[in-house]
Each structure stands twice: as C-alpha cells, then as structure tokens.
Protein backbone atom coordinates (compact mmCIF):
# COMPACT_ATOMS: atom_id res chain seq x y z
CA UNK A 1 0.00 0.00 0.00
CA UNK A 2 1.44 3.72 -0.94
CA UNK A 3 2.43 5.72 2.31
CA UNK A 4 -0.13 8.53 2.31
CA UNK A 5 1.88 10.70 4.48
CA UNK A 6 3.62 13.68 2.69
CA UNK A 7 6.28 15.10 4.88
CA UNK A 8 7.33 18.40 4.97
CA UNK A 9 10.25 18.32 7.35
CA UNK A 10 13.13 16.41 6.78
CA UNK A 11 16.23 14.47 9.00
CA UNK A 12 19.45 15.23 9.04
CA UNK A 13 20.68 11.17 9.71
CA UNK A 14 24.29 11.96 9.46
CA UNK A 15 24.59 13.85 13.05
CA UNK A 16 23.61 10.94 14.53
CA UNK A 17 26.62 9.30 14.38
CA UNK A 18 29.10 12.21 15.77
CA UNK A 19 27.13 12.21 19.19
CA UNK A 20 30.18 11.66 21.44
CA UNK A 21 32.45 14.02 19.50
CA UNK A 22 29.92 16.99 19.00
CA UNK A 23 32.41 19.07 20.71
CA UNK A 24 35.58 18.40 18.94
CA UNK A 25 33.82 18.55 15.92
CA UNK A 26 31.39 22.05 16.48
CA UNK A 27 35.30 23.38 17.42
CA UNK A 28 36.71 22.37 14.16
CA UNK A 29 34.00 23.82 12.23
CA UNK A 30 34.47 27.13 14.43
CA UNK A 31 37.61 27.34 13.48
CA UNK A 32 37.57 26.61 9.73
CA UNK A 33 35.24 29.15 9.51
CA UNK A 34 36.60 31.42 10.95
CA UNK A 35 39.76 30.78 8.64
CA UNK A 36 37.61 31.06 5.66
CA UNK A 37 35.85 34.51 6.55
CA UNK A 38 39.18 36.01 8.00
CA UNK A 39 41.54 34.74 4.48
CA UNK A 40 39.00 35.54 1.61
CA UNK A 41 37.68 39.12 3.28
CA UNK A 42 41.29 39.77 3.48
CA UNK A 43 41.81 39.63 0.20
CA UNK A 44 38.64 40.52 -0.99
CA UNK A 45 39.54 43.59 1.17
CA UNK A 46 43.19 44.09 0.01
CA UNK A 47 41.96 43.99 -3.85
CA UNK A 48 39.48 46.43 -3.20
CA UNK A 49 41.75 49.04 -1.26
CA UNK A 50 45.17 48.61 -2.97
CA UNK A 51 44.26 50.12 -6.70
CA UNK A 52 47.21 48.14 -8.64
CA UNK A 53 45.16 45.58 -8.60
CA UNK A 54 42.38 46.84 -9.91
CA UNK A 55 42.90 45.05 -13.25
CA UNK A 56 40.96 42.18 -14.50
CA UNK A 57 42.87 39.23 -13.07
CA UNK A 58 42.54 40.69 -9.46
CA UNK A 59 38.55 41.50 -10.17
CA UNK A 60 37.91 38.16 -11.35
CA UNK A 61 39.51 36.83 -7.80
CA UNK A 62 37.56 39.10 -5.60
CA UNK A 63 34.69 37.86 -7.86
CA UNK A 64 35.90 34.07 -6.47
CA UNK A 65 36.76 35.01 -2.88
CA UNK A 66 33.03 36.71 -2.53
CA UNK A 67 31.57 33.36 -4.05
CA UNK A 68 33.52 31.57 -1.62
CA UNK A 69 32.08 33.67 1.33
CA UNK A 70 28.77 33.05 0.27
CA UNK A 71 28.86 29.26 0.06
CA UNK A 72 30.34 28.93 3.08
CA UNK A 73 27.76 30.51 4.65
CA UNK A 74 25.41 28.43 3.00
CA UNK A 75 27.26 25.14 5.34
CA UNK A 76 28.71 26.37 7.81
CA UNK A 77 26.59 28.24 10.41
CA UNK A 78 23.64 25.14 9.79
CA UNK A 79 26.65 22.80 10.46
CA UNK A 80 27.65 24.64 13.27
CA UNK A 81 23.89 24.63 14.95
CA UNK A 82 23.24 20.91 14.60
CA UNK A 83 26.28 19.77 15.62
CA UNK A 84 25.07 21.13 19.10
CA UNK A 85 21.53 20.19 18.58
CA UNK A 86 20.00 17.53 19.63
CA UNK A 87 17.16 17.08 16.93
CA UNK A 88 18.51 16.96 13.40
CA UNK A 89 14.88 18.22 11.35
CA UNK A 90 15.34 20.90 8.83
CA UNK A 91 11.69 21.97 7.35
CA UNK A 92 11.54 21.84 3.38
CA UNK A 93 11.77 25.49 2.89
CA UNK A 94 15.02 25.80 4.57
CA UNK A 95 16.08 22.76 2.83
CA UNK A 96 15.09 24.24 -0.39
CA UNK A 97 16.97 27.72 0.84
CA UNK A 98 20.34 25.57 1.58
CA UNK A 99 20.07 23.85 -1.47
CA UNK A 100 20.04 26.94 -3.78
CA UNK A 101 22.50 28.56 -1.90
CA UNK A 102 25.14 25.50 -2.39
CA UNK A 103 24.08 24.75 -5.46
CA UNK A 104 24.51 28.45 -6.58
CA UNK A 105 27.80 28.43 -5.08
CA UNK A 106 28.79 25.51 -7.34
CA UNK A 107 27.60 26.60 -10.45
CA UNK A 108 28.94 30.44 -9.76
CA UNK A 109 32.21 28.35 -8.96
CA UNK A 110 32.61 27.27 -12.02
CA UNK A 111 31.38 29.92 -14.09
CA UNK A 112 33.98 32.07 -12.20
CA UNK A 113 37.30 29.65 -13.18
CA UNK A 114 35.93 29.51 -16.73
CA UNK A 115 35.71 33.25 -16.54
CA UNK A 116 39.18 33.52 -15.19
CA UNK A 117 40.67 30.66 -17.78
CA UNK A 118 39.58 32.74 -20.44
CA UNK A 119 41.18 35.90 -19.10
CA UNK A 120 44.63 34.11 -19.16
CA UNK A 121 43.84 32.74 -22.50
CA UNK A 122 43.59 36.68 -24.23
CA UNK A 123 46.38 37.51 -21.46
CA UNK A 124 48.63 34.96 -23.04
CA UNK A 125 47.46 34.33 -26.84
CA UNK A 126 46.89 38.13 -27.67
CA UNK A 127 48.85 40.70 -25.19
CA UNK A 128 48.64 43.43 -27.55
CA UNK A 129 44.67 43.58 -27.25
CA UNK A 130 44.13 42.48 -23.94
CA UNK A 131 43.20 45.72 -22.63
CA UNK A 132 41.00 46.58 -25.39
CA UNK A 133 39.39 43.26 -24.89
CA UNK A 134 38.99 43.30 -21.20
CA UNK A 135 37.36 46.12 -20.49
CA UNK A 136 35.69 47.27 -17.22
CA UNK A 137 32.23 46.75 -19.02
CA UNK A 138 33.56 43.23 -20.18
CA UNK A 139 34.31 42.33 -17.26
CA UNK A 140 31.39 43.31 -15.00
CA UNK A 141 29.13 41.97 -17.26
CA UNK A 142 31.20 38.26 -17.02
CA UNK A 143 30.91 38.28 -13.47
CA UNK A 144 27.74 39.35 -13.80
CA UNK A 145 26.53 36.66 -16.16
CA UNK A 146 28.49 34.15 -13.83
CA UNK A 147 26.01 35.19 -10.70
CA UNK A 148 22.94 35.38 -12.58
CA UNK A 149 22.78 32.38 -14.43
CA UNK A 150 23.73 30.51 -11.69
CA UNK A 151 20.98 32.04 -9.65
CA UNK A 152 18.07 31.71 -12.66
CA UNK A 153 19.07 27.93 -13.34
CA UNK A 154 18.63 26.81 -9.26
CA UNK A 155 15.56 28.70 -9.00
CA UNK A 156 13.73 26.98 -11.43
CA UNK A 157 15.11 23.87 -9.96
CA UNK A 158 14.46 24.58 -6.42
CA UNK A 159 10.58 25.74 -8.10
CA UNK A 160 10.42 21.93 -9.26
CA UNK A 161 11.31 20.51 -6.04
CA UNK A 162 9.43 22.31 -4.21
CA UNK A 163 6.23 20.99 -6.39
CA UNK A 164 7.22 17.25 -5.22
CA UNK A 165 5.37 15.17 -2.74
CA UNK A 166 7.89 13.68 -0.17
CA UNK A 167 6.54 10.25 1.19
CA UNK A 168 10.26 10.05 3.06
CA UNK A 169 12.12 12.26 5.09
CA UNK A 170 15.42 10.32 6.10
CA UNK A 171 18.41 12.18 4.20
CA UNK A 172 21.83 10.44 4.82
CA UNK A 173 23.36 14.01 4.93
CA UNK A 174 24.80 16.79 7.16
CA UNK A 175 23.20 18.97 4.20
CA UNK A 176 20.40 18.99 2.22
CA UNK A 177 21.57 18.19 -1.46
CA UNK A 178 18.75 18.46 -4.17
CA UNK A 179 19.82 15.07 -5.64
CA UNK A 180 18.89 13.13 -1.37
CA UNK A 181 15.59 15.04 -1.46
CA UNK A 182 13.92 13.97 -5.12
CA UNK A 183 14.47 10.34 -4.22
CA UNK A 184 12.43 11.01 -1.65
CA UNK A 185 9.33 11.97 -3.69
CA UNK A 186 6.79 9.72 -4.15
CA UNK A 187 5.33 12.37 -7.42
CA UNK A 188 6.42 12.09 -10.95
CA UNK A 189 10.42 13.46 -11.11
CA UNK A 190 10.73 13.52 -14.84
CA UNK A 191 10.58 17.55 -15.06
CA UNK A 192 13.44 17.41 -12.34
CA UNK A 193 15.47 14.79 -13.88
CA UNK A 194 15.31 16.41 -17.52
CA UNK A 195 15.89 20.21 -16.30
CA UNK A 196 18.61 18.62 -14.23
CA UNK A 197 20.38 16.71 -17.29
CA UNK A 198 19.76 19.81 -19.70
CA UNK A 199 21.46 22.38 -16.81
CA UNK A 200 24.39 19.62 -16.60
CA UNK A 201 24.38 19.39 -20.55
CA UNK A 202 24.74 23.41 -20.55
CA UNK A 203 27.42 23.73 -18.21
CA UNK A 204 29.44 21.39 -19.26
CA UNK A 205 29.20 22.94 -23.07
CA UNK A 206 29.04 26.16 -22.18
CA UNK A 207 31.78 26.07 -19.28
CA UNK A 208 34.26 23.16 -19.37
CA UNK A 209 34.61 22.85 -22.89
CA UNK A 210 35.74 26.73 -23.64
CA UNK A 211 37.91 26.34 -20.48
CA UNK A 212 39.84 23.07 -22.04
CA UNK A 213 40.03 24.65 -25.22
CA UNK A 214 41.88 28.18 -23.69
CA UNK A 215 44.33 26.17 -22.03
CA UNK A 216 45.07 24.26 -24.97
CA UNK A 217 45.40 27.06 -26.84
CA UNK A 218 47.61 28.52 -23.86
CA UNK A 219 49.55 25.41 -24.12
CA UNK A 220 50.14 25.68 -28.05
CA UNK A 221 51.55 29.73 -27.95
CA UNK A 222 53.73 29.03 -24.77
CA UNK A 223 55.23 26.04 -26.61
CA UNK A 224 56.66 28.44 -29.94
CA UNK A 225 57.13 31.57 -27.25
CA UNK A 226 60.56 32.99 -25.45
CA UNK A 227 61.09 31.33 -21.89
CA UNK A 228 60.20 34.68 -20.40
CA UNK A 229 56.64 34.02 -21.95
CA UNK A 230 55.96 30.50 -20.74
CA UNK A 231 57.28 31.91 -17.08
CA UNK A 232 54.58 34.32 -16.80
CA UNK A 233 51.91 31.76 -18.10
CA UNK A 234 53.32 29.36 -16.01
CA UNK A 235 52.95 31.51 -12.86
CA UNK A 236 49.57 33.01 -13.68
CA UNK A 237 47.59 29.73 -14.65
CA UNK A 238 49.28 27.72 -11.62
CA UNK A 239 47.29 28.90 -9.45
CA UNK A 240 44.33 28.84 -11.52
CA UNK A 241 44.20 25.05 -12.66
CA UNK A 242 45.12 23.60 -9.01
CA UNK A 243 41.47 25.82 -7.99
CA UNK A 244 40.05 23.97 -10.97
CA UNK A 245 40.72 20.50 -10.01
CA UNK A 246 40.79 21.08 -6.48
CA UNK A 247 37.06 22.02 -6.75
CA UNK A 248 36.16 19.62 -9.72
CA UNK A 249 37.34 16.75 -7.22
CA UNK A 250 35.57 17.85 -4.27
CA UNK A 251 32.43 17.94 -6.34
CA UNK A 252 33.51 14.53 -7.75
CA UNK A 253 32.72 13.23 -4.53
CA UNK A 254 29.31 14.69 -3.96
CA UNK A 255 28.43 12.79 -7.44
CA UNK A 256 30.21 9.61 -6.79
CA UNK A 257 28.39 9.42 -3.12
CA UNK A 258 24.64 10.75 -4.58
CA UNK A 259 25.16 8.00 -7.17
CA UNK A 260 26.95 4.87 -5.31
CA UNK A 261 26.48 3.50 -2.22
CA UNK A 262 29.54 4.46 0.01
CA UNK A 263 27.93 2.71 2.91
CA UNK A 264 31.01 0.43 3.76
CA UNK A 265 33.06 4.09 4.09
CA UNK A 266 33.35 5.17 7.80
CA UNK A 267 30.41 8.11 8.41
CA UNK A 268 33.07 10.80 9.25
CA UNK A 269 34.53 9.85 5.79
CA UNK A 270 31.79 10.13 4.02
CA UNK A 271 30.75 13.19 5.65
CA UNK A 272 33.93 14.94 5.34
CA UNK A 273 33.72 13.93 1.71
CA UNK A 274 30.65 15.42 1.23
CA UNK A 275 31.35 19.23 2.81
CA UNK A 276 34.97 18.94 0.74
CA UNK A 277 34.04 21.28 -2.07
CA UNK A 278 32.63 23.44 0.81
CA UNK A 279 35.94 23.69 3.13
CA UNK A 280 38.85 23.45 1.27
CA UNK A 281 38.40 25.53 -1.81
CA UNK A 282 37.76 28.55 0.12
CA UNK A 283 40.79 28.14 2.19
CA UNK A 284 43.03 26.59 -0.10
CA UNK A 285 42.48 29.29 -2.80
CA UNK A 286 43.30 32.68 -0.62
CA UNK A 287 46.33 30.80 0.73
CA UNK A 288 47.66 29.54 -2.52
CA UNK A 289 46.56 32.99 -4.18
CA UNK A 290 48.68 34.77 -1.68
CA UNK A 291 51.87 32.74 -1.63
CA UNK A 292 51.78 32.18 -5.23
CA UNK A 293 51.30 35.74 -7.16
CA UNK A 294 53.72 38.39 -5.98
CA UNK A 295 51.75 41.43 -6.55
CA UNK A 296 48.99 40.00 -4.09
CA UNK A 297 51.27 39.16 -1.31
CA UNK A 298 53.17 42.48 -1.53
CA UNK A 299 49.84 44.25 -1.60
CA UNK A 300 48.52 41.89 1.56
CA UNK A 301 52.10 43.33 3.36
CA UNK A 302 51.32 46.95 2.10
CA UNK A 303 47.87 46.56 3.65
CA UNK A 304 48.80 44.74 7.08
CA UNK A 305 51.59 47.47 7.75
CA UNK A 306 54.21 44.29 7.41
CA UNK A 307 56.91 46.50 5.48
CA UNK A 308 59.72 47.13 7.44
CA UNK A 309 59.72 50.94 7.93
CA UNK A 310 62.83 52.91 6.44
C-alpha cells in the first residue's frame, strides 16, 4: 500500500553518528570558519583598497573570494547549529533555501574559473589587445553573467522541487543536497530529472569545454614563445588550474556518493567527503593565491603594515 503521508520536514541522519564528539567537531568547524571569513575578506579587502590591482585578473579573484564567502555561509553556520543540537529536522523550505544557496555556489564556482581561464587565455594568446578586450564593461558583465545564471538555473530547480510530494524524510546528509531530497518523492520526477540533465548538458558545453580549449590554446603559444613568456603563463595559470581541479574533485565526490552507495566508508569519511568542495576551496584558494602571485602578497604586506619601515 502507498504511504499517504507527505512530509514536509526532513532528518538530518548523518549527526547521529558524531554524538560523542559533537564538541571536537562544532570546534573544528568554528575554526575553519573562521579561517575562511578572516583569508578571503582579506583579500577581498586588500583587492578592493590597494588600486594596482584593480585590473581584471585581481577582479575576477575578488569575484571568487566573494563566491567563496557566500557558500560557506550556506554550510557552515547550519553545520555549526546541529552539531550542538539535539534534533537533526530541517523543514523543506530551509532545505530548499540551503540547497540553492550551495548549489549556486557551485555553479557560480565554475562559471567564475571559466571566466578567469579565459582571461589568461587573451592575457597569453593576444597581449597586444588584452586591454582593449577586457574592459571594465567586459568584465562586469562576465561576473555578472556568472552570478545570474547561476541564480536563474537553481531557481527553477528549487521551483520543481518544491512541487514534489515527499513520502520520506530520512536524508543520509549533514546537508540537504537536491539530488537526497527527489528520491524522496513519491510524485512524478521527470521535469526534475530532464531540467537537471539539460542544466548539466549546458554547463558542461558552455563552461568546461571553452575552459579546455583556452588552455590548450595557452599550451600551443607558450610552446613556440621565449622562456620569459611560458614563465609568466606558467605563474599566472598555476594557481588557476590547481582551484580547478581542487574544486572539480571535491564535487567529484558529492556525485560519486549521490550516485553509489559508500555505505562500507566510515560516516566521518563520508561526511567529510561530502562538505569537501565546501571547506577546502575557500581556504586553499586565498592561501595559494597569496603565496603564489607576488603582486597580491606584496599588496597583503602593504595593507597589514608588514613593510619594514625605512
């Protein structure tokens, strides 16, 4: 017989397994986030103050590090509040809330390294027009673009979920992910399985392939260029690809766990797993940003008053 009951509150299962450890853990989390809000407002902060880097490879960063702020708020202070809790529910509409949140984050993610990928590709392939190319309107209407379609594709998804009947309310989670909470509809998912394909179809066209083909083309001038040439490409798009895969593998392992079963993985595994994309991209990037491109780090010491004084 169907189960009649349509729930509208869900269960966080994951917490239940960090009981003894809530502590440890809920300090942790404290301190990661406070890592991530001190490192990417500092440099959000620096780029905005110190005007030599008010050029397009700098915006496009702030662009990342404000991204980065905002999907970490998405996790963290929910992750920080049910760690301490001791009932795990989350109603639908927050659900829905933290689901278009992260899943803005992810797709503003991406649009932001493609962004940034093809900024080094006119950097590198055509010097001589870069500025005329890049141009403050260009590049506010990138970011732009990067935001907005992000936001207009999740709210039509989020406007299909929230359409479904739910005859379960068990998620396997620490967070709500959109993928968890359509298997547990008991209502026809094809509209959320097809506008989910078509947005996966999109981005992939429409984001990875252009950012393969700059780096190949990257690849192919640096290779009949002067060593001076492939020095600057080589320290300018660094950086940029270890962001790339470092966030393309921690959302690996969202899709590898929503797909598979994982079950014989320990739960902190999984979980940690899970909230990878969401940690260590937005303190790996500031830090490696930083260390790796001078002009940053002298800036960051101009700022901070870390100049020895003559």
């Amino acid at each position: 017989m169907e189960n009649s009951t349509h729930f509208k509150v869900f269960r966080l299962a994951a917490y239940g397994d960090i009981r003894q450890f809530k502590y440890l853990y809920f300090t942790v989390v404290t301190v990661l986030y406070f890592v991530i809000i001190l490192a990417n407002a500092l440099l959000i902060g620096v780029i905005c103050i110190e005007r030599s880097l008010h050029e397009p490879m700098y915006l496009f960063l702030c662009a990342l590090f404000v991204n980065q702020l905002y999907g970490s708020t998405g996790l963290f202070p929910a992750l920080m509040f049910y760690l301490l809790s001791d009932t795990h529910d989350i109603s639908l509409l927050y659900c829905c809330l933290q689901i278009y949140v992260l899943y803005t984050y992810t797709l503003t993610e991406f649009s932001n390294l493609a962004v940034m990928s093809y900024d080094r590709y006119i950097s590198i392939c055509y010097p001589l027009r870069y500025n005329n190319i890049m141009t403050p309107k260009i590049i506010c209407g990138l970011i732009l673009l990067s935001w907005l379609t992000s936001f207009f594709f999740i709210a039509i998804n989020i406007s299909l979920s929230l359409q479904l009947q739910f005859c379960g309310n068990v998620l396997d989670r620490v967070y709500c992910d959109n993928y968890s909470v359509v298997k547990l509809a008991c209502s026809n998912t094809m509209l959320n399985n097809m506008w989910g394909l078509l947005v996966t179809v999109l981005y992939i066209s429409c984001i990875i392939c252009p950012t393969i083909y700059s780096y190949v083309r990257i690849l192919q001038i640096c290779l009949k260029s002067s060593k001076e040439t492939k020095q600057k490409a080589f320290n300018t798009c660094t950086p940029h690809i270890a962001s790339l895969l470092n966030f393309s593998f921690g959302w690996l392992f969202v899709i590898i766990q929503s797909r598979y079963d994982t079950a014989h993985l320990p739960p902190i595994l999984r979980s940690i797993l899970f909230v990878y994309f969401l940690i260590c991209p937005p303190i790996f990037n500031p830090i490696m940003y930083g260390v790796r491109m001078v002009n940053i780090r002298h800036a960051c010491k101009k700022v901070l008053g870390l100049y020895p004084k003559t």
